[in-house]
Protein backbone atom coordinates (compact mmCIF):
# COMPACT_ATOMS: atom_id res chain seq x y z
CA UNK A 1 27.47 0.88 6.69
CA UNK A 2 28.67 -1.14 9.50
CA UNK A 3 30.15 -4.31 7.90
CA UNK A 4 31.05 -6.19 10.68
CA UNK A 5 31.92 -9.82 10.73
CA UNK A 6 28.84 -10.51 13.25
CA UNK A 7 26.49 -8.60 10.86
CA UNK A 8 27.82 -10.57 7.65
CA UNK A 9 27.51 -14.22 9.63
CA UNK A 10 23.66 -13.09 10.57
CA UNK A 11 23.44 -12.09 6.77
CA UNK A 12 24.60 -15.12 5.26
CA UNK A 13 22.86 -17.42 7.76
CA UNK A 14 19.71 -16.12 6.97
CA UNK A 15 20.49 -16.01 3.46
CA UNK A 16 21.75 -19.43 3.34
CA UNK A 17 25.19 -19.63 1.85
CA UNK A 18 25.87 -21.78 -1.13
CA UNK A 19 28.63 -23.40 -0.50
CA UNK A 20 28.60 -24.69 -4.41
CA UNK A 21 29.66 -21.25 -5.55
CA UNK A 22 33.34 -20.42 -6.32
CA UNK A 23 34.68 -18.25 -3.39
CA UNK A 24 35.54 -15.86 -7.04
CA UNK A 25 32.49 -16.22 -7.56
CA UNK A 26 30.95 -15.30 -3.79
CA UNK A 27 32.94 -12.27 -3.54
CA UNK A 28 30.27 -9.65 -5.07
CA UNK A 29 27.31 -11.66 -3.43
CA UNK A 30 28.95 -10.88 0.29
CA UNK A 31 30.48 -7.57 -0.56
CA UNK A 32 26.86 -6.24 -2.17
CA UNK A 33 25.20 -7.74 0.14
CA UNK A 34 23.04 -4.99 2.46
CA UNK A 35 20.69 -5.36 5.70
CA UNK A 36 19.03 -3.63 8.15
CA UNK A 37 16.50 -4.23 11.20
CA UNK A 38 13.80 -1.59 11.49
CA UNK A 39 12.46 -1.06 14.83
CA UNK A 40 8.65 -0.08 14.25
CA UNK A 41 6.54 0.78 17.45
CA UNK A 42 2.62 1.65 16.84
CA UNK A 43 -0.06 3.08 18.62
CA UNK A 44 -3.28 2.80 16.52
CA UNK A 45 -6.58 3.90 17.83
CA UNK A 46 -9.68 4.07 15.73
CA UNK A 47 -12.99 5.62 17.72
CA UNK A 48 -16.22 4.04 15.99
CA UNK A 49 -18.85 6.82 16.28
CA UNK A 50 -22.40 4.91 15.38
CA UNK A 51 -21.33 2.64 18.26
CA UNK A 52 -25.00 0.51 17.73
CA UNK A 53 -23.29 -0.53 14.46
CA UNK A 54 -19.81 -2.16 15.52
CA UNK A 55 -19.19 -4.84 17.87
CA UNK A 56 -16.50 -2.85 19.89
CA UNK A 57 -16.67 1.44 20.56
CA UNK A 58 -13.53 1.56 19.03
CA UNK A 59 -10.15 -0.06 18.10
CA UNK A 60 -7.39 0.28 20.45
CA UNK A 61 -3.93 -1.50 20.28
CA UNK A 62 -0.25 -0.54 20.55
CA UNK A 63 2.58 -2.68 19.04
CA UNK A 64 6.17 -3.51 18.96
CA UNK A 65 7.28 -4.21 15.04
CA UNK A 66 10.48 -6.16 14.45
CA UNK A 67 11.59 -6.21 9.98
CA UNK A 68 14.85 -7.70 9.10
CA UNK A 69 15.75 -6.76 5.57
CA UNK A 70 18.24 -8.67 3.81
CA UNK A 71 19.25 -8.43 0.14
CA UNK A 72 22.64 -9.94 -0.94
CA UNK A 73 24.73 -8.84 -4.02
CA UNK A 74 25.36 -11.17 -6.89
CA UNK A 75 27.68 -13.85 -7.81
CA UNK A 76 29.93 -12.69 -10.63
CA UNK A 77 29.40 -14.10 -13.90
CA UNK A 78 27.15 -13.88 -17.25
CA UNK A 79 23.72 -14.96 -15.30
CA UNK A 80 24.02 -13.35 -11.80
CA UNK A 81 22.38 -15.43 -8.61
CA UNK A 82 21.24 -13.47 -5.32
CA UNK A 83 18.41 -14.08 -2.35
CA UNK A 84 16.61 -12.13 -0.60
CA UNK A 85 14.76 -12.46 3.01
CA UNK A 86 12.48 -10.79 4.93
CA UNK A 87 11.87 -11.63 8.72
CA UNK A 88 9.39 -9.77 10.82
CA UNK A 89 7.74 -10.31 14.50
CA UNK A 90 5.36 -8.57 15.82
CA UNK A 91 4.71 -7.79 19.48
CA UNK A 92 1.16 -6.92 21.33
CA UNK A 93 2.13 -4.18 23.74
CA UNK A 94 -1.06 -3.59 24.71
CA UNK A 95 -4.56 -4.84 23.59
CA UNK A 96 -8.02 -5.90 25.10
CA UNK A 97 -11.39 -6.85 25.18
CA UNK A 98 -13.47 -4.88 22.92
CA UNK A 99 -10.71 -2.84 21.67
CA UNK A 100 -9.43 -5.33 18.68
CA UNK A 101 -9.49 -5.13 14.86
CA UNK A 102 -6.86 -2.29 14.64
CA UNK A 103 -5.22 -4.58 12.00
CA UNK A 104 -1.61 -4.25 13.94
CA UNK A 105 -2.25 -7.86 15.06
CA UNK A 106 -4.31 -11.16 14.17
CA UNK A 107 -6.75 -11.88 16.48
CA UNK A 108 -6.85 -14.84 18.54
CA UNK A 109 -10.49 -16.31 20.26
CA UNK A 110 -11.91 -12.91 21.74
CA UNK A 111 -8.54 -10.82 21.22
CA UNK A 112 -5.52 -10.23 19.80
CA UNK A 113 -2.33 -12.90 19.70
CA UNK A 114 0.28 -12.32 21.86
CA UNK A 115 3.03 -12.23 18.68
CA UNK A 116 3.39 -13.40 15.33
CA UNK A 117 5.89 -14.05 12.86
CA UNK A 118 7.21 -14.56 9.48
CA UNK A 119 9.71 -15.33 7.33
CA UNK A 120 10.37 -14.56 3.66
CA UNK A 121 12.81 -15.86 1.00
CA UNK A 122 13.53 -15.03 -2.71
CA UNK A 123 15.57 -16.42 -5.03
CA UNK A 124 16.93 -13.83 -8.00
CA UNK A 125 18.69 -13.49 -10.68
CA UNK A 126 20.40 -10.55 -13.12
CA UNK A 127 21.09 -10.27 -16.34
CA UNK A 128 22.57 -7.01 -17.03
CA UNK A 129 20.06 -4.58 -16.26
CA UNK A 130 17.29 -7.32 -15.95
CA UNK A 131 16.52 -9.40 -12.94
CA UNK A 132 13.91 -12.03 -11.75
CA UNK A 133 12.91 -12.77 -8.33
CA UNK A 134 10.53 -15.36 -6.70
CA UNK A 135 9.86 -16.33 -3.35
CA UNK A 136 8.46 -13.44 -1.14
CA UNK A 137 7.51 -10.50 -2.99
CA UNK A 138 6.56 -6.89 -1.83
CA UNK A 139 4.94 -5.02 -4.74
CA UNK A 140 4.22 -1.36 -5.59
CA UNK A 141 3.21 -0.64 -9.46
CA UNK A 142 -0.04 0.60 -10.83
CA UNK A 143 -1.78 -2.90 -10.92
CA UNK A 144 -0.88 -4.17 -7.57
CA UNK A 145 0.62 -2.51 -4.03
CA UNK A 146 1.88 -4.25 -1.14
CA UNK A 147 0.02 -2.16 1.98
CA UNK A 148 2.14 -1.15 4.73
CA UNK A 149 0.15 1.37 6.93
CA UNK A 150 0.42 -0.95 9.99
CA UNK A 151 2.78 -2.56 12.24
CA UNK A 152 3.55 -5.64 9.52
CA UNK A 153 3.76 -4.88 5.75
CA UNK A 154 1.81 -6.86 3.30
CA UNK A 155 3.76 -9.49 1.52
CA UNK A 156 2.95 -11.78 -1.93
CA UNK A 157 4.42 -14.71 -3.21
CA UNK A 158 5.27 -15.17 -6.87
CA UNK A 159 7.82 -14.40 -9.78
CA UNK A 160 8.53 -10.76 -11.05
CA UNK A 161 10.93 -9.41 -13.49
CA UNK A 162 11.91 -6.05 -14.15
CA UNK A 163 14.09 -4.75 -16.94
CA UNK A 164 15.39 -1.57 -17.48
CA UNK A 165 17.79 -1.99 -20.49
CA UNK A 166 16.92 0.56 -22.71
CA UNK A 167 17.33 4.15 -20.88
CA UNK A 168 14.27 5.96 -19.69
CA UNK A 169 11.98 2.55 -19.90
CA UNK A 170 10.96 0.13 -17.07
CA UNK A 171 9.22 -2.96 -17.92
CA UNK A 172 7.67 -5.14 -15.34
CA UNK A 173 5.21 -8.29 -15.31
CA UNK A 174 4.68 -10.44 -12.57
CA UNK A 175 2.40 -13.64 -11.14
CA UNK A 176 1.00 -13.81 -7.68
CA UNK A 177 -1.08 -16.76 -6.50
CA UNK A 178 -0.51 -16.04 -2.22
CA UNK A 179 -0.52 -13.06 0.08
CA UNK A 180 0.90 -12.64 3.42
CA UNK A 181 -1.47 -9.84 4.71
CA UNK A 182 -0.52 -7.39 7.57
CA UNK A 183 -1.31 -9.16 10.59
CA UNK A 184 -1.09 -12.43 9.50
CA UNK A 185 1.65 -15.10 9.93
CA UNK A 186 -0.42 -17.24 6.97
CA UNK A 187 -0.04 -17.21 3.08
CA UNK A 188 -3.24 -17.04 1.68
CA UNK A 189 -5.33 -17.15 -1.61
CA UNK A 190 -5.74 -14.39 -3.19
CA UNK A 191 -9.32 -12.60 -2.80
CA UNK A 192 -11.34 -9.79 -4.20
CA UNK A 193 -10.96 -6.35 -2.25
CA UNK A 194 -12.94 -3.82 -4.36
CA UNK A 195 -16.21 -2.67 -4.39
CA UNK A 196 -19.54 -4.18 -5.80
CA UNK A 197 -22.72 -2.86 -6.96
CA UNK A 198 -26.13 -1.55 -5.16
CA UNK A 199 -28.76 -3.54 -6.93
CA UNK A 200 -32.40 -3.54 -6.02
CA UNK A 201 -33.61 -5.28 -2.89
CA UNK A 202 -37.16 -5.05 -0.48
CA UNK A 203 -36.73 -3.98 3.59
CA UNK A 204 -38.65 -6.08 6.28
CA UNK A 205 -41.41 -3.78 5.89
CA UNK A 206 -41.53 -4.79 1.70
CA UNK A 207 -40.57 -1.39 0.70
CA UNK A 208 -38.11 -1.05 -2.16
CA UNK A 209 -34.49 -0.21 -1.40
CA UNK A 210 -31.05 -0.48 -2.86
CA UNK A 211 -28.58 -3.34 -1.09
CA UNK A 212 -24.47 -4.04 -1.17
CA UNK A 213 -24.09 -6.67 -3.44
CA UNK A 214 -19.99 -5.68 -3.07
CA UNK A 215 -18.97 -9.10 -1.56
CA UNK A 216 -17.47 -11.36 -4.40
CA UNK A 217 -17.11 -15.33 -2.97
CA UNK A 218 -15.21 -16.59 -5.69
CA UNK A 219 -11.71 -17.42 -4.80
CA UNK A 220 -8.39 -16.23 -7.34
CA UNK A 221 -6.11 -19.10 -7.78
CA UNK A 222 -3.94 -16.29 -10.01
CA UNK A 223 -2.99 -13.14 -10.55
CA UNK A 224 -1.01 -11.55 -13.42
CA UNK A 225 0.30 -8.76 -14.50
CA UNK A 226 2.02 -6.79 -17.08
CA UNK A 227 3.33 -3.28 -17.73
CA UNK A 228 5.67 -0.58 -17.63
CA UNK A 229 6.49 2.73 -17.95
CA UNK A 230 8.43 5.33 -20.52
CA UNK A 231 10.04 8.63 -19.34
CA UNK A 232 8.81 10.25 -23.13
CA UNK A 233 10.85 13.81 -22.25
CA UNK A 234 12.49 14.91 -19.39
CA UNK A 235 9.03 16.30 -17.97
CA UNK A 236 6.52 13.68 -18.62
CA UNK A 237 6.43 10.06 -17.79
CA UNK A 238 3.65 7.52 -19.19
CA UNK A 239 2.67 4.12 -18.36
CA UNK A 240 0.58 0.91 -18.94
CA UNK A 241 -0.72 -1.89 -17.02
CA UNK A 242 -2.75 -5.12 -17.58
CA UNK A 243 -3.82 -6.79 -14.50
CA UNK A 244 -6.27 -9.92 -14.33
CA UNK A 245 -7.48 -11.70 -11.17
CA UNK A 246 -8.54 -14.84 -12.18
CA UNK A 247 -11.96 -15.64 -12.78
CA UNK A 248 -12.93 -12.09 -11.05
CA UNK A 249 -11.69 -9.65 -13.22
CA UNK A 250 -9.77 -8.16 -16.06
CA UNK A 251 -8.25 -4.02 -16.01
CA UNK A 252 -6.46 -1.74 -18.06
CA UNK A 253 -4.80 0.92 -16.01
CA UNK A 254 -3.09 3.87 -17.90
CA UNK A 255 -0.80 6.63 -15.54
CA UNK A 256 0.27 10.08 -17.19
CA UNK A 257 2.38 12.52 -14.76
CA UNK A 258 4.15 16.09 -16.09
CA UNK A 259 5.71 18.23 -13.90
CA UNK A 260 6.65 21.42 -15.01
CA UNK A 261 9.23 23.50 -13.69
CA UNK A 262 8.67 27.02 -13.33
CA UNK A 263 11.98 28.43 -12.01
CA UNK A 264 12.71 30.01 -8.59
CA UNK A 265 11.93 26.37 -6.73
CA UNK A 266 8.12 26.75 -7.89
CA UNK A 267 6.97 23.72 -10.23
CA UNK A 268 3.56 22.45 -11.55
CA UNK A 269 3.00 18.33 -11.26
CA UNK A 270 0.29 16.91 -13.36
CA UNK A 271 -0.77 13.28 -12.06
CA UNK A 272 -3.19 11.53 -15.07
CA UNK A 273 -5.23 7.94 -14.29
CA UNK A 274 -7.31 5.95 -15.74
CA UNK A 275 -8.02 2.05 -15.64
CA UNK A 276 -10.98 -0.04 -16.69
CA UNK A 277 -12.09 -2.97 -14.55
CA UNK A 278 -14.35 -5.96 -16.44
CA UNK A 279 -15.34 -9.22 -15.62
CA UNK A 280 -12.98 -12.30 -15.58
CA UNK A 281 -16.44 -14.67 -16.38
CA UNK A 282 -17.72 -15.02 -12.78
CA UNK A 283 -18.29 -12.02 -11.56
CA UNK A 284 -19.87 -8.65 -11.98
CA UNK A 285 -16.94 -6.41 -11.93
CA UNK A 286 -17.66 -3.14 -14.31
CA UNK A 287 -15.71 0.27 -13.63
CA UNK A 288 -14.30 3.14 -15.60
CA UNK A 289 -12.06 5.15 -13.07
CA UNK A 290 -10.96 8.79 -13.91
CA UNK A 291 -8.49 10.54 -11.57
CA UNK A 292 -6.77 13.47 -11.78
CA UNK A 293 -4.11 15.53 -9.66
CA UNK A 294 -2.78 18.59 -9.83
CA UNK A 295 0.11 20.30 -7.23
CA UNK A 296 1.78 23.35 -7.18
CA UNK A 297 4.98 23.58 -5.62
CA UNK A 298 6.94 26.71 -4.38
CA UNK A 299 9.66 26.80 -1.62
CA UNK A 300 8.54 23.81 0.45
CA UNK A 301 4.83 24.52 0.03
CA UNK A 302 2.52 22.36 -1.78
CA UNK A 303 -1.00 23.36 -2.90
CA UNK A 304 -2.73 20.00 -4.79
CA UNK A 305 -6.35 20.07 -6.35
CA UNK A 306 -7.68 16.48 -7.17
CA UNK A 307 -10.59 14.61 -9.04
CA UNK A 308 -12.18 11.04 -9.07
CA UNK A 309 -14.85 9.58 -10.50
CA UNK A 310 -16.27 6.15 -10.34
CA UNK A 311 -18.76 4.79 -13.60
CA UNK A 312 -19.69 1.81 -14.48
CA UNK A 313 -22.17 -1.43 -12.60
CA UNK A 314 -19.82 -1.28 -10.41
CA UNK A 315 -17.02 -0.11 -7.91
CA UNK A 316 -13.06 0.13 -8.22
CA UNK A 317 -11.60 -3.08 -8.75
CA UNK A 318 -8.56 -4.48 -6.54
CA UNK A 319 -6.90 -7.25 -5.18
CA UNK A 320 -7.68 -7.89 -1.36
CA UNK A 321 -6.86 -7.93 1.38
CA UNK A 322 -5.67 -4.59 1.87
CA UNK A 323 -3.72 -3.43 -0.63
CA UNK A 324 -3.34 -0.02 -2.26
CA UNK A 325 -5.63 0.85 -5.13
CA UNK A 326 -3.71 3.27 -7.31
CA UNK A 327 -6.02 5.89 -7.12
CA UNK A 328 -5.68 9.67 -6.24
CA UNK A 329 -8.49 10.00 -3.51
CA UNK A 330 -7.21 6.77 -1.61
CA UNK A 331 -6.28 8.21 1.91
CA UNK A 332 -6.22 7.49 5.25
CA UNK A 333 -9.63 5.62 6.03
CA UNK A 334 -11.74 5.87 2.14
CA UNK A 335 -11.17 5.18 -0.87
CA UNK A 336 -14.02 7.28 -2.18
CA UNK A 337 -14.75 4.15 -4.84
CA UNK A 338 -18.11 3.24 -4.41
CA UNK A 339 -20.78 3.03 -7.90
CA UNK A 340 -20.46 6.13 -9.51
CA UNK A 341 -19.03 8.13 -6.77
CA UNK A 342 -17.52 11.62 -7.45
CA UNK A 343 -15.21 12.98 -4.90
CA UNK A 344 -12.56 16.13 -4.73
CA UNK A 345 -9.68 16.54 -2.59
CA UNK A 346 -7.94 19.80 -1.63
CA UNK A 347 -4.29 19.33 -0.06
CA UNK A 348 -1.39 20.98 1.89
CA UNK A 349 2.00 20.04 2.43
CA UNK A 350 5.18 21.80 3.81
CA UNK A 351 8.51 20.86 3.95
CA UNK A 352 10.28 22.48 7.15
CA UNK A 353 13.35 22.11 6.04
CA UNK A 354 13.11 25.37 3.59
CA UNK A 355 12.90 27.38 6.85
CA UNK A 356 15.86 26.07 8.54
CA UNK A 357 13.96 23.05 10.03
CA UNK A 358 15.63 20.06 7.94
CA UNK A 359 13.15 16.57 8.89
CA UNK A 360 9.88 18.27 10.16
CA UNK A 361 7.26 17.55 7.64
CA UNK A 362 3.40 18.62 7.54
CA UNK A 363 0.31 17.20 5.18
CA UNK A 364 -3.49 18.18 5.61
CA UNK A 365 -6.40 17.19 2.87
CA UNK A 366 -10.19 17.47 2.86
CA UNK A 367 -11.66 14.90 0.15
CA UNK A 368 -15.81 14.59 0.07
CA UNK A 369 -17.54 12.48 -2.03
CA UNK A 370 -21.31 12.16 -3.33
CA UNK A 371 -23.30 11.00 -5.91
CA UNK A 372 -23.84 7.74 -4.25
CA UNK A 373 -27.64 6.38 -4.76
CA UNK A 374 -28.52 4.68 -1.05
CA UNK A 375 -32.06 3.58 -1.98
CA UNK A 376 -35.90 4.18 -2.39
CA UNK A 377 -37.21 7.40 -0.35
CA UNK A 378 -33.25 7.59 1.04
CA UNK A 379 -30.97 11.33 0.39
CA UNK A 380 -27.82 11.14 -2.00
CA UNK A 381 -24.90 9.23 -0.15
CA UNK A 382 -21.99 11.10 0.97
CA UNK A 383 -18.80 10.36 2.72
CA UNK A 384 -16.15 13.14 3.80
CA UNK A 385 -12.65 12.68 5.32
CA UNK A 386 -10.27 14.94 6.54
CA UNK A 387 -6.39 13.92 7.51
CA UNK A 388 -3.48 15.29 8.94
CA UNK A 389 0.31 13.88 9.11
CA UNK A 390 3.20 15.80 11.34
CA UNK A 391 6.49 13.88 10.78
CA UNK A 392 9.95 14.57 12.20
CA UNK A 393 13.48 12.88 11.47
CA UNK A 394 16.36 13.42 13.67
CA UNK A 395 19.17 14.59 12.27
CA UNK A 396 21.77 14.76 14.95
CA UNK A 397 22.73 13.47 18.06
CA UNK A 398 21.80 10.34 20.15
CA UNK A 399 18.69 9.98 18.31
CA UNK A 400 19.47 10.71 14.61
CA UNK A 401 17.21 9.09 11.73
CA UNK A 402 14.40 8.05 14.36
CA UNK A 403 11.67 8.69 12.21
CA UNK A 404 8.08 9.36 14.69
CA UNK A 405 4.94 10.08 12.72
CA UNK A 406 1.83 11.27 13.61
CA UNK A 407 -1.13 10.53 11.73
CA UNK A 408 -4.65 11.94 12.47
CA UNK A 409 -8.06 11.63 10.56
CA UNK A 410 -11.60 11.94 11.01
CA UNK A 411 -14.49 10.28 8.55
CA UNK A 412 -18.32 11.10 8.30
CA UNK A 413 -20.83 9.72 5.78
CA UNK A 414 -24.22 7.96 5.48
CA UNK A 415 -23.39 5.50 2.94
CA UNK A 416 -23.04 2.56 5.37
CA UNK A 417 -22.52 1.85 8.90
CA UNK A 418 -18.92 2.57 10.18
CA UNK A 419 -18.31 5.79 7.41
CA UNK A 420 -18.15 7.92 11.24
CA UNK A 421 -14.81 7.31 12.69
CA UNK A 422 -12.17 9.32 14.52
CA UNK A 423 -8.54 7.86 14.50
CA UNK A 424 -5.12 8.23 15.13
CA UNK A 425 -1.96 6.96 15.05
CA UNK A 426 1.44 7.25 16.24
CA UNK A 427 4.39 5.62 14.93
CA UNK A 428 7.99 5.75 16.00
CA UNK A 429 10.68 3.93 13.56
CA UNK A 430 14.34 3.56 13.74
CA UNK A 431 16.55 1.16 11.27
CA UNK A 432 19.59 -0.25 12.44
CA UNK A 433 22.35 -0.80 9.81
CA UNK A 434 23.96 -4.23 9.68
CA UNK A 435 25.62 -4.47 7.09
């Protein structure tokens, strides 16, 4: 780490230094304290094949990402105090006419905004191996996941505290009334971001057919949640969560992962998941979702077989906007969690590195999906995807640890309009120590 006294002023001026602590006292807070600035450029390009159903072709934009992480140490003592901030700018490179909604940057009138900003702060505390934070959260647990597949991640605010006191278990519970969402420079209510129903409906021609009765109005003031997991042996890890949105929806989400080692660098993981979704009194929220994944690993190789299905009146349930459902069959562009959807996935991955090429990583998957009812007189509704990702870290030289990703996928389907899309992206990161 470069611990310079430039780097520590920039630290502690966007930490804010209390001057009310004992300089005893401040000597773990600055000496703990770490930061970074990750450089972040993306290209994002999303081709919209059923052009009659989108207002532009396709989604074109490229975009300069600026993140300044900064998380101090403690002060000394019983009760340990600490903050936290988060800056980030983003930077339109290159944008147009008819080429917005990429999601790299908020639009502005009949574009995109020229730049956009925002800045974080959280307050924590430790108590041995427990600590509390609030201010400007970024989540990733079963019942709710800060997205960060663009240029910006997503960011909440709120209180969380995890504990870890007793060896092999991690509790965690948490409350979230704002979001920050990827190309915003606004905190937000919280919304409703999974899917709805098909209930019956007439055409204009008064023929019967099934509509999308997925949009959900009602605005969450609150969101809690609960949970934790338990490492039972060294093999198999379980865990809980309780989630509730208020006023949209209650869920029960249940994780169960083994991996077996079978000697000579082979092993067998087992990924478990199950949550129930129900209504929080004003909405119509009803889902049972099974997953299940399965990957064999041998010598940089990985071979993984997986399983969803959706039950229930309606779809998955998740907060919006945006974030990660924890489910196995959300990739690239689906989330293959529509009404009673059934969808498999069959994926690759290979690690370089086990044939002398340390930092050049590979991923394919196929997932399709059916069993989706589109109407009166309409076929079954289907939606496949198929995705690629070719990653390479330097490792030496000039350019070591700049990360540059490529990310490919292509998405058919007749549920809806916009299931046809071709996209790609192409990100190039680099993190600059500071401290």
């Amino acid at each position: 780490m470069l611990k310079t006294p430039i780097a520590r002023g920039v630290a502690l001026a966007t930490l804010g230094a209390t001057l009310a602590i004992p300089t005893m006292a401040q000597a773990a807070f600055i000496e703990d304290t770490k930061a970074g600035l990750e450089l972040r450029n993306f290209y994002f390009n999303r081709d919209f094949r059923e052009v009659a159903n989108t207002e532009n072709s396709k989604a074109e934009e490229w975009a300069q990402g600026f993140l300044l992480r900064v998380e101090s140490g403690y002060t000394e003592g019983t009760v340990g105090f600490g903050v936290d901030a988060l800056g980030l700018l983003g930077v339109k490179l290159d944008s147009g006419g008819g080429r917005t909604g990429s999601g790299l940057l908020p639009a502005d009138g009949d574009g995109s905004a020229d730049d956009y900003s925002m800045l974080g702060l959280a307050a924590k505390a430790k108590v041995s191996e427990t600590v509390l934070k609030v201010g400007t959260l970024q989540l990733k647990n079963m019942a709710i996941s800060s997205s960060d597949s663009r240029l910006l991640p997503q960011t909440f605010q709120g209180a969380q505290i995890v504990s870890k006191e007793i060896q092999g278990l991690t509790l965690d519970a948490g409350y979230l009334n704002r979001a920050n969402h990827r190309n915003s420079s606004n905190n937000e209510g919280l919304a409703y971001g999974g899917k709805g129903n098909r209930r019956e409906g007439t055409n204009a021609a008064g023929n019967p057919v099934l509509l999308d009765n997925a949009a959900i109005t009602e605005d969450a003031d609150d969101f809690f949640f609960a949970g934790g997991s338990y490492k039972l042996t060294n093999d198999l890890t379980a865990a809980y969560y309780y989630s509730e949105l208020e006023n949209i929806y209650k869920q029960h989400s249940t994780n169960l992962v083994h991996i077996l080692p079978l000697g000579d660098n082979q092993s067998l993981k087992t990924d478990l998941r199950y949550a129930r979704s129900k209504d929080d009194g004003s909405s119509i929220v009803d889902n049972k979702a099974l997953g299940a994944m399965v990957t064999y690993s041998i010598s940089g190789h990985g071979f993984g077989l997986g399983y969803q299905k959706m039950s229930g009146d309606t779809g998955f349930a998740y907060v919006g906007e945006v974030t990660d459902p924890f489910l196995v069959n959300y990739v690239q562009i689906n989330d293959f969690a529509l009404q009673d959807m059934k969808s498999w996935q069959a994926r690759y991955d290979f690690n370089f590195a086990s044939v002398g090429i340390p930092g050049l990583t590979f991923m394919t998957r196929y997932i399709t999906g059916d069993n989706v009812e589109r109407g009166f007189g309409q076929s079954e509704g289907k939606i496949w995807e198929r995705d690629m990702d070719i990653g390479y870290t330097f490792q030496e030289g000039a350019l070591k640890n700049l990360n540059v990703k490529w990310r490919n996928a292509t998405a058919r389907g007749n549920v809806a309009a916009g299931n046809n899309i071709d996209e790609n992206r192409l990100i190039v990161s680099y993190t600059i120590p500071l401290m």
